[in-house]
C-alpha atoms as a PDB file:
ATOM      1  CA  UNK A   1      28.516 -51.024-119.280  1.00  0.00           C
ATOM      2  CA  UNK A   2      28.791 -47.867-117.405  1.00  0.00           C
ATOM      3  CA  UNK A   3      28.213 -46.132-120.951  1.00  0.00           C
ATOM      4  CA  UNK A   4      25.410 -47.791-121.757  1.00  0.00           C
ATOM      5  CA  UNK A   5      23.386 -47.479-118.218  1.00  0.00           C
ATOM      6  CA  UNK A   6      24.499 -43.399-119.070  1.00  0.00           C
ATOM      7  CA  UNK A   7      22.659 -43.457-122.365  1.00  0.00           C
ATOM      8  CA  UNK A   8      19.897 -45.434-121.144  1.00  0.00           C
ATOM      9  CA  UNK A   9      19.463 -42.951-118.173  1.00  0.00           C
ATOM     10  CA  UNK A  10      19.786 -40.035-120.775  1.00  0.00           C
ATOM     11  CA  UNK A  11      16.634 -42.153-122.649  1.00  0.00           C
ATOM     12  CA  UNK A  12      14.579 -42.463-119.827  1.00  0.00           C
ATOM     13  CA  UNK A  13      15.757 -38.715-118.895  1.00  0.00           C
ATOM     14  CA  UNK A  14      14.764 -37.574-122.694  1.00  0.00           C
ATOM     15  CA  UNK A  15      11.169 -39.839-122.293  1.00  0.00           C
ATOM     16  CA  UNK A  16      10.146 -37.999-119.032  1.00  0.00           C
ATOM     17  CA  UNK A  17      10.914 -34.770-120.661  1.00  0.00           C
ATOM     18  CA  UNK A  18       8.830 -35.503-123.468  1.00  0.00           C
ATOM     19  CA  UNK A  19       5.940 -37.137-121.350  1.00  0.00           C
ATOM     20  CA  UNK A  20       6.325 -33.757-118.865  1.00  0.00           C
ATOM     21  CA  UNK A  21       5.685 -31.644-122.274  1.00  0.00           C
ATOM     22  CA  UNK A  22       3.165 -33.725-123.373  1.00  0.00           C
ATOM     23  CA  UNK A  23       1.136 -33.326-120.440  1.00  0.00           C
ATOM     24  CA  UNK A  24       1.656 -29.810-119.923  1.00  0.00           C
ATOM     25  CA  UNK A  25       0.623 -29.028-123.533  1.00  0.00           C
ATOM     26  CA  UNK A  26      -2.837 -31.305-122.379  1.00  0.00           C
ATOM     27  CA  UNK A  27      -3.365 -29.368-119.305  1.00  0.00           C
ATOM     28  CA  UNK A  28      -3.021 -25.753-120.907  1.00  0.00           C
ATOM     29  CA  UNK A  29      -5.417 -27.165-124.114  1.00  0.00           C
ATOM     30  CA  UNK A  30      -7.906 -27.776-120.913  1.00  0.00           C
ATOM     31  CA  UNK A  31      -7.076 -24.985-119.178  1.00  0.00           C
ATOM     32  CA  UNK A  32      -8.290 -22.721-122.631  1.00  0.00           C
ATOM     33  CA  UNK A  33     -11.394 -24.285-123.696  1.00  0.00           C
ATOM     34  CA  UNK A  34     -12.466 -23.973-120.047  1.00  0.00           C
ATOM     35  CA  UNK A  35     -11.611 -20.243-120.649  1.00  0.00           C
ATOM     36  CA  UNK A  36     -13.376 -20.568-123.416  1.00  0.00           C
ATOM     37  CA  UNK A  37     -16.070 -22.628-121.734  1.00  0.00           C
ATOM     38  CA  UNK A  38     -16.467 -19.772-118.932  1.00  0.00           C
ATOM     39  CA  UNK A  39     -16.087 -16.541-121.154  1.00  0.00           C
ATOM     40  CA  UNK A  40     -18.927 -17.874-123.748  1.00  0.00           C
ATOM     41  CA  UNK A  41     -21.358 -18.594-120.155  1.00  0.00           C
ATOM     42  CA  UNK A  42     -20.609 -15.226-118.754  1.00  0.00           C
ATOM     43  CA  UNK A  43     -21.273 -13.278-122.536  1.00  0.00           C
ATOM     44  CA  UNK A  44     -24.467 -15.043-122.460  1.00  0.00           C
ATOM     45  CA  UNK A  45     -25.728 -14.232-119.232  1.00  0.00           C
ATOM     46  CA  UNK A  46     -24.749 -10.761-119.421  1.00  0.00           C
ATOM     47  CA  UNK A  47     -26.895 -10.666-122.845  1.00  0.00           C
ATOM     48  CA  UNK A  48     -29.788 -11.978-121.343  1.00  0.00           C
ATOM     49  CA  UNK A  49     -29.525  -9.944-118.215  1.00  0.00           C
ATOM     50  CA  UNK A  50     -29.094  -6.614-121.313  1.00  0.00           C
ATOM     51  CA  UNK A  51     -32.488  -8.132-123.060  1.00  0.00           C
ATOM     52  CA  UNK A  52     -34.135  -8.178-120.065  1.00  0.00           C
ATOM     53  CA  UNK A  53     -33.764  -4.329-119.275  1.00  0.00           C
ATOM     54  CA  UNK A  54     -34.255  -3.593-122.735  1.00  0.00           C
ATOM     55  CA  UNK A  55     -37.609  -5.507-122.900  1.00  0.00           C
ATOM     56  CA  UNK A  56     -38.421  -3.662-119.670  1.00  0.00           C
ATOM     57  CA  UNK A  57     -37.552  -0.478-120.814  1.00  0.00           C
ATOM     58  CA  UNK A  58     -38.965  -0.625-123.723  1.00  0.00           C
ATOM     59  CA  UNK A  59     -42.489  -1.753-122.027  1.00  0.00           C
ATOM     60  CA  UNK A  60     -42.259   0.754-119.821  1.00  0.00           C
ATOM     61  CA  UNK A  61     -42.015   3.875-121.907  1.00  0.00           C
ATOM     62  CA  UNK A  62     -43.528   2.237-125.184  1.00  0.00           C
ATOM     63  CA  UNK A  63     -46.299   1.027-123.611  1.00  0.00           C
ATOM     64  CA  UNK A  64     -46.670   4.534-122.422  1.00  0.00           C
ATOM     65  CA  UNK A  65     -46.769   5.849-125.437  1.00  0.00           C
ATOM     66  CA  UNK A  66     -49.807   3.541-126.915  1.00  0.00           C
ATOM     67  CA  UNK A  67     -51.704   4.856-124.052  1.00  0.00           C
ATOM     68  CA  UNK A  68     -50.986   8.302-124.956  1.00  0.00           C
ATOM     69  CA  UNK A  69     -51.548   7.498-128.699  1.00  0.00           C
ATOM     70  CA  UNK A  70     -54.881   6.423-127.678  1.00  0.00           C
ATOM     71  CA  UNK A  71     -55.704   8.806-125.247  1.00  0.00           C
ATOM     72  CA  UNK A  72     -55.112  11.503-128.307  1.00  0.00           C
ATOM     73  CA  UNK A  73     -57.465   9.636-130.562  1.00  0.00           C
ATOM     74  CA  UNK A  74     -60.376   9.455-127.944  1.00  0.00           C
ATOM     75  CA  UNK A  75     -60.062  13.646-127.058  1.00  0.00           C
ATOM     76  CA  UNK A  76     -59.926  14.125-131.184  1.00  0.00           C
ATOM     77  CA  UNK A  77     -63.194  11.636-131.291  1.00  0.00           C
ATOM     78  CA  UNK A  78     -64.659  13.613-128.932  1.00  0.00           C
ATOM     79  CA  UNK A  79     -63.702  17.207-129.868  1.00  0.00           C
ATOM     80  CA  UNK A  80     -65.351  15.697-133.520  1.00  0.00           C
ATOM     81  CA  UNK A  81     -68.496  15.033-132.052  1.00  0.00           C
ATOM     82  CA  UNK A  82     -69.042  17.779-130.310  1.00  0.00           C
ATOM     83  CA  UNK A  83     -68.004  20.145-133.841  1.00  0.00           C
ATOM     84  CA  UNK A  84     -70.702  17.387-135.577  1.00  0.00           C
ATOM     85  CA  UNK A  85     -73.150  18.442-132.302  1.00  0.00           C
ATOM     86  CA  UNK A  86     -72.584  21.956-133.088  1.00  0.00           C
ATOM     87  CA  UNK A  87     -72.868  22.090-136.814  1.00  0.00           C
ATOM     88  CA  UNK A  88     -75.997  20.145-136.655  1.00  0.00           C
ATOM     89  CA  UNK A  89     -77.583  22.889-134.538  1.00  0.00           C
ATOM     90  CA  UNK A  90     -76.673  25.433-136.103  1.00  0.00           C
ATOM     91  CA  UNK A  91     -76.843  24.584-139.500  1.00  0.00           C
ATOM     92  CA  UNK A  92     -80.688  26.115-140.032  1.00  0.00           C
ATOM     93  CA  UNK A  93     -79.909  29.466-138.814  1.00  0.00           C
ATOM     94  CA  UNK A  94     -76.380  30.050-141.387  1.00  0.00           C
ATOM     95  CA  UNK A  95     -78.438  29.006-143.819  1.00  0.00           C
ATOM     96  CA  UNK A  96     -80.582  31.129-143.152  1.00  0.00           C
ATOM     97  CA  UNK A  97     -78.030  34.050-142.904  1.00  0.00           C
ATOM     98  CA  UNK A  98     -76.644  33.211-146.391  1.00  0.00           C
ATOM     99  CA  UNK A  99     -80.050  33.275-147.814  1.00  0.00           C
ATOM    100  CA  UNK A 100     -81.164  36.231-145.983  1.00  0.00           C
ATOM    101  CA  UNK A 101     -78.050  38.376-147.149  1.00  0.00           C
ATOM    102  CA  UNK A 102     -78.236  36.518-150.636  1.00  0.00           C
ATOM    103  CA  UNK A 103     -81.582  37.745-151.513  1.00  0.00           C
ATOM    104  CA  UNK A 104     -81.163  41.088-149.436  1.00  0.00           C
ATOM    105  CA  UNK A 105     -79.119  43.629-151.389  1.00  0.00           C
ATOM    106  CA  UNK A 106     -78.362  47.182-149.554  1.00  0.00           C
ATOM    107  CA  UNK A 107     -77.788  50.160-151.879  1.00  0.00           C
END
């Protein structure tokens, strides 16, 4: 019987192996999609943190150049007007000219 309590302890040996691999295959298949798990957390809280300074960024000096946009358009409104202003005075007397040297002929 001795040979058969050997082969029965290689067995049990040989089952304990197996369960030993088994387990240790389990706990690295854990062990990665935690990894996983952890790596996919951290990429998206270091894109948010990115689209946050972006979006600040991009308010800060975009935003700065819509006021200066429309600062240009109000000094070009205004340097308009006051052209307009100008022209409208003056538009009697150069008329005048141009008729005056029209008409007026110097030999």
């Amino acid at each position: 019987m001795s040979s058969e309590d050997g082969i029965k302890k290689l067995l049990d040996a040989e089952r304990t192996a197996q369960k030993i691999v088994a387990d240790a295959r389990q706990d690295r298949v854990q062990k990665l999609k935690k990894a996983v798990e952890e790596a996919e957390k951290e990429i998206k809280e270091f894109r948010e943190k990115k689209d946050k300074e972006y979006k600040e960024y991009e308010s800060k000096y975009l935003g700065a150049s819509s006021e200066t946009a429309s600062q240009l358009a109000t000094n070009a409104n205004k340097e308009i007007e006051t052209i307009r202003t100008a022209t409208a005075a003056n538009k009697e007397k150069v008329v005048d000219l141009l008729i005056k040297y029209a008409i007026t002929c110097d030999n």
